[in-house]
C-alpha atoms as a PDB file:
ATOM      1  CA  UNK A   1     -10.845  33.131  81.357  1.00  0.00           C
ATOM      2  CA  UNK A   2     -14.377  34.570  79.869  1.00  0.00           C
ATOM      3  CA  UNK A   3     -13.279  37.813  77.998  1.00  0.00           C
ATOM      4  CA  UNK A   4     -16.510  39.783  78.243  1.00  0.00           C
ATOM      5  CA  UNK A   5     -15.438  43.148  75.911  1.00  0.00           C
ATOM      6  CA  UNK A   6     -17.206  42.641  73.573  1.00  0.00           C
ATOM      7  CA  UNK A   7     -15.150  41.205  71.138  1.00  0.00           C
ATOM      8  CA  UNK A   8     -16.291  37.608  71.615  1.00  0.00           C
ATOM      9  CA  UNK A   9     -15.078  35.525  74.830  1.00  0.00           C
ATOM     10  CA  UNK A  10     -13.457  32.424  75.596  1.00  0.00           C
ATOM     11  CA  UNK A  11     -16.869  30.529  75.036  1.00  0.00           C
ATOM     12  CA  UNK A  12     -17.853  32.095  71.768  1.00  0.00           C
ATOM     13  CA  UNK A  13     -14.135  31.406  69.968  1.00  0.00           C
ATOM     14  CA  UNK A  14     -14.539  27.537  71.162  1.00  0.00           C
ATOM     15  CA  UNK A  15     -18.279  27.469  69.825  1.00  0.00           C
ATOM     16  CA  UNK A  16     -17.127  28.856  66.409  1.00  0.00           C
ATOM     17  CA  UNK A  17     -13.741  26.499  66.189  1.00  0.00           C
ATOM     18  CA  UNK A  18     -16.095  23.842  67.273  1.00  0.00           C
ATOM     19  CA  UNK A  19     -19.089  24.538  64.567  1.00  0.00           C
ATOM     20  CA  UNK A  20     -16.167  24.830  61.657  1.00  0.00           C
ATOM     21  CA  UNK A  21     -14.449  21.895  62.901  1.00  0.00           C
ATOM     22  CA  UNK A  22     -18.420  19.854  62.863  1.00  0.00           C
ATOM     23  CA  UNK A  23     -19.215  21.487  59.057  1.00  0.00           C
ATOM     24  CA  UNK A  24     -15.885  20.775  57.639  1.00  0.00           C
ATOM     25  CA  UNK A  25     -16.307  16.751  58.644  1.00  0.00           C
ATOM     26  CA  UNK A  26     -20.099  16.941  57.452  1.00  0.00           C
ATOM     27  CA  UNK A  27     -19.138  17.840  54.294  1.00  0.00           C
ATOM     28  CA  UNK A  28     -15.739  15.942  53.673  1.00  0.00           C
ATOM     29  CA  UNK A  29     -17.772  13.869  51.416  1.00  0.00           C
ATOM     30  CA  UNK A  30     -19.029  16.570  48.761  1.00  0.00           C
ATOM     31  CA  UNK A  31     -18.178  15.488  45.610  1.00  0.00           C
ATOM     32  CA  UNK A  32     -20.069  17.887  43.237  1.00  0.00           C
ATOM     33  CA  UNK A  33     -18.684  21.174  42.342  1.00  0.00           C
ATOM     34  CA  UNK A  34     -21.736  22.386  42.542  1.00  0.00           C
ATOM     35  CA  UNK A  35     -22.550  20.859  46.136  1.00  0.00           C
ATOM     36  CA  UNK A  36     -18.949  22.059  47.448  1.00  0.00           C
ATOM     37  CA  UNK A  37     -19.774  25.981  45.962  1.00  0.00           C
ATOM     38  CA  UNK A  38     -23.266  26.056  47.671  1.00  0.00           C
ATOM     39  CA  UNK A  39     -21.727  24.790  51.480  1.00  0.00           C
ATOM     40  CA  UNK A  40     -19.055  27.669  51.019  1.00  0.00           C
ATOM     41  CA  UNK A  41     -21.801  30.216  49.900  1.00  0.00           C
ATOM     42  CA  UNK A  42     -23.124  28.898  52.806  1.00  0.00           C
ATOM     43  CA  UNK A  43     -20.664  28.892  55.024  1.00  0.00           C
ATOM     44  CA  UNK A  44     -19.969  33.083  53.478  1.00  0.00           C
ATOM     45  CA  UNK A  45     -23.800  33.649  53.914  1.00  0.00           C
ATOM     46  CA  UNK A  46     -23.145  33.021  57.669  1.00  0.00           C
ATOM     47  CA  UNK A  47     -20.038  35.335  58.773  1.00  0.00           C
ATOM     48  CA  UNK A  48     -22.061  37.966  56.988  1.00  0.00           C
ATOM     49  CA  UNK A  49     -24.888  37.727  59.401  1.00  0.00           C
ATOM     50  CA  UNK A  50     -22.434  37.048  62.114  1.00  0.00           C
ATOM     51  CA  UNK A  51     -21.032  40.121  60.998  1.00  0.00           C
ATOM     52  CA  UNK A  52     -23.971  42.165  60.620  1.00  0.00           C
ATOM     53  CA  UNK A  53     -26.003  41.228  64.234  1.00  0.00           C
ATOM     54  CA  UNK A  54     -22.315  40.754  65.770  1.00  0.00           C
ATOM     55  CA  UNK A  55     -23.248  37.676  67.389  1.00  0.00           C
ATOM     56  CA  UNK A  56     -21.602  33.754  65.790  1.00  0.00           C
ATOM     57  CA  UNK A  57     -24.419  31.847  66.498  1.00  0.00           C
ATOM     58  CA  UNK A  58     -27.151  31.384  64.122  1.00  0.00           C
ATOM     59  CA  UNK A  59     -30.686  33.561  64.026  1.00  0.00           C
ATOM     60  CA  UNK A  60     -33.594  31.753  64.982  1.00  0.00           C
ATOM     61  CA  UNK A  61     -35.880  31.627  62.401  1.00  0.00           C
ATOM     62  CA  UNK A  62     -38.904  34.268  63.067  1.00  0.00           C
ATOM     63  CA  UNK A  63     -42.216  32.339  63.206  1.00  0.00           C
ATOM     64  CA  UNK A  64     -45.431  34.991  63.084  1.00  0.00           C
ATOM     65  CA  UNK A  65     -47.198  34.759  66.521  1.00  0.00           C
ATOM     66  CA  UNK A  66     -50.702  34.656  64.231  1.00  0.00           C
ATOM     67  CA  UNK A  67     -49.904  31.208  62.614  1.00  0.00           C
ATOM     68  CA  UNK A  68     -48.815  27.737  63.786  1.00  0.00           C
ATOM     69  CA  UNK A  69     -45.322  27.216  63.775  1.00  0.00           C
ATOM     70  CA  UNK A  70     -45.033  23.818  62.200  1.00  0.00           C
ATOM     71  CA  UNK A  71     -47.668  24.020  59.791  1.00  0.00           C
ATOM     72  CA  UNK A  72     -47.415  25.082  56.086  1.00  0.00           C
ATOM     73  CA  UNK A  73     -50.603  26.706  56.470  1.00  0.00           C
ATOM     74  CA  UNK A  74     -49.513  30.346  57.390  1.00  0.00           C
ATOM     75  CA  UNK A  75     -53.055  31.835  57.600  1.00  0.00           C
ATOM     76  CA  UNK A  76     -54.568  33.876  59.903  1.00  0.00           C
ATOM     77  CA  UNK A  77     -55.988  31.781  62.558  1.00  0.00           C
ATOM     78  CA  UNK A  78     -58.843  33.478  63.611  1.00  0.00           C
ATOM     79  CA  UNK A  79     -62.392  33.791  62.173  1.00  0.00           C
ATOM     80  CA  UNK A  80     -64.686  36.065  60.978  1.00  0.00           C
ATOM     81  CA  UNK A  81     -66.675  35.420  64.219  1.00  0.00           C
ATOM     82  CA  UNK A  82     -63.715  36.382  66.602  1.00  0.00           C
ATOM     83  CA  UNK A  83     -62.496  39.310  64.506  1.00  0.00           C
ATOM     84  CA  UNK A  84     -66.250  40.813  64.532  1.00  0.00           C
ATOM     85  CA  UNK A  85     -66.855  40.147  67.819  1.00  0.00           C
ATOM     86  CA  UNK A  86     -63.303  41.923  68.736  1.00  0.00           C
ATOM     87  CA  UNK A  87     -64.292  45.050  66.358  1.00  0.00           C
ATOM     88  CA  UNK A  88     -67.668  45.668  67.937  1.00  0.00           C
ATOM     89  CA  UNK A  89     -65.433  45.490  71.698  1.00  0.00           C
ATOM     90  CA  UNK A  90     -63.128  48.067  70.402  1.00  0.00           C
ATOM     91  CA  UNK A  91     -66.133  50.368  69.182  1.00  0.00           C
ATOM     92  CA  UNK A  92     -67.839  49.965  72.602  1.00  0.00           C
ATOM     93  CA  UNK A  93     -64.548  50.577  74.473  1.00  0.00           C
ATOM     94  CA  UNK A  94     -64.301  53.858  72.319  1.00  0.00           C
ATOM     95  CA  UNK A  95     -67.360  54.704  72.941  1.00  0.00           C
ATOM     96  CA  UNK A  96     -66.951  55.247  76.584  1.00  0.00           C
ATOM     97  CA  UNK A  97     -64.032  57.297  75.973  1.00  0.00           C
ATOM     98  CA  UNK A  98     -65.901  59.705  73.638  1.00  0.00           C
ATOM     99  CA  UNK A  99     -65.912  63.495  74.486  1.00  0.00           C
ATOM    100  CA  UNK A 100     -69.698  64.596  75.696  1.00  0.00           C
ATOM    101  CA  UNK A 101     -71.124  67.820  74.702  1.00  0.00           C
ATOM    102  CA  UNK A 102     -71.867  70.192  77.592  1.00  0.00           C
ATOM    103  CA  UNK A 103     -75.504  70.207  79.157  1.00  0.00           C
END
């Protein structure tokens, strides 16, 4: 049965026992100290957001709606042109919206 209080149902508790199980047998083979402290700062670094938003599975990361998601290249992808041409719209649009004197 789904328990939907709140509290994390039926589905949720297999997806985190599942993801645990998955991470522990990915890293069986650390050898490094070092290696081994990173995937539990890791593995810390993600109940604390699970925490935090209250949800166990993991954020999306945020790509900026201005810039192309798989490209390193996070300019601005519009030109001078465009962003002229879009502030002499907006001044015209004002314009019309501009309170007249009386006559």
């Amino acid at each position: 049965m789904c328990n939907d209080s709140g509290e994390g149902g039926y589905d949720e508790q297999a997806w985190i026992r599942a993801e645990a199980r998955r991470r522990f047998e990915e890293n069986r083979s650390l050898a490094p100290a070092s290696a081994i402290e990173e995937a539990v700062r890791q593995g810390h670094n993600q109940v604390d957001v699970a925490l935090h938003y209250k949800i166990c599975y993991p954020r999306p990361q945020y790509v900026d709606p201005c810039t192309l998601g798989g490209e390193s290249n996070f300019q601005r992808q519009s030109s001078r042109a465009n962003t002229k041409l879009g502030r002499l719209h907006k001044s015209k649009v004002q314009r019309q919206f501009q309170p007249r004197g009386r006559s």
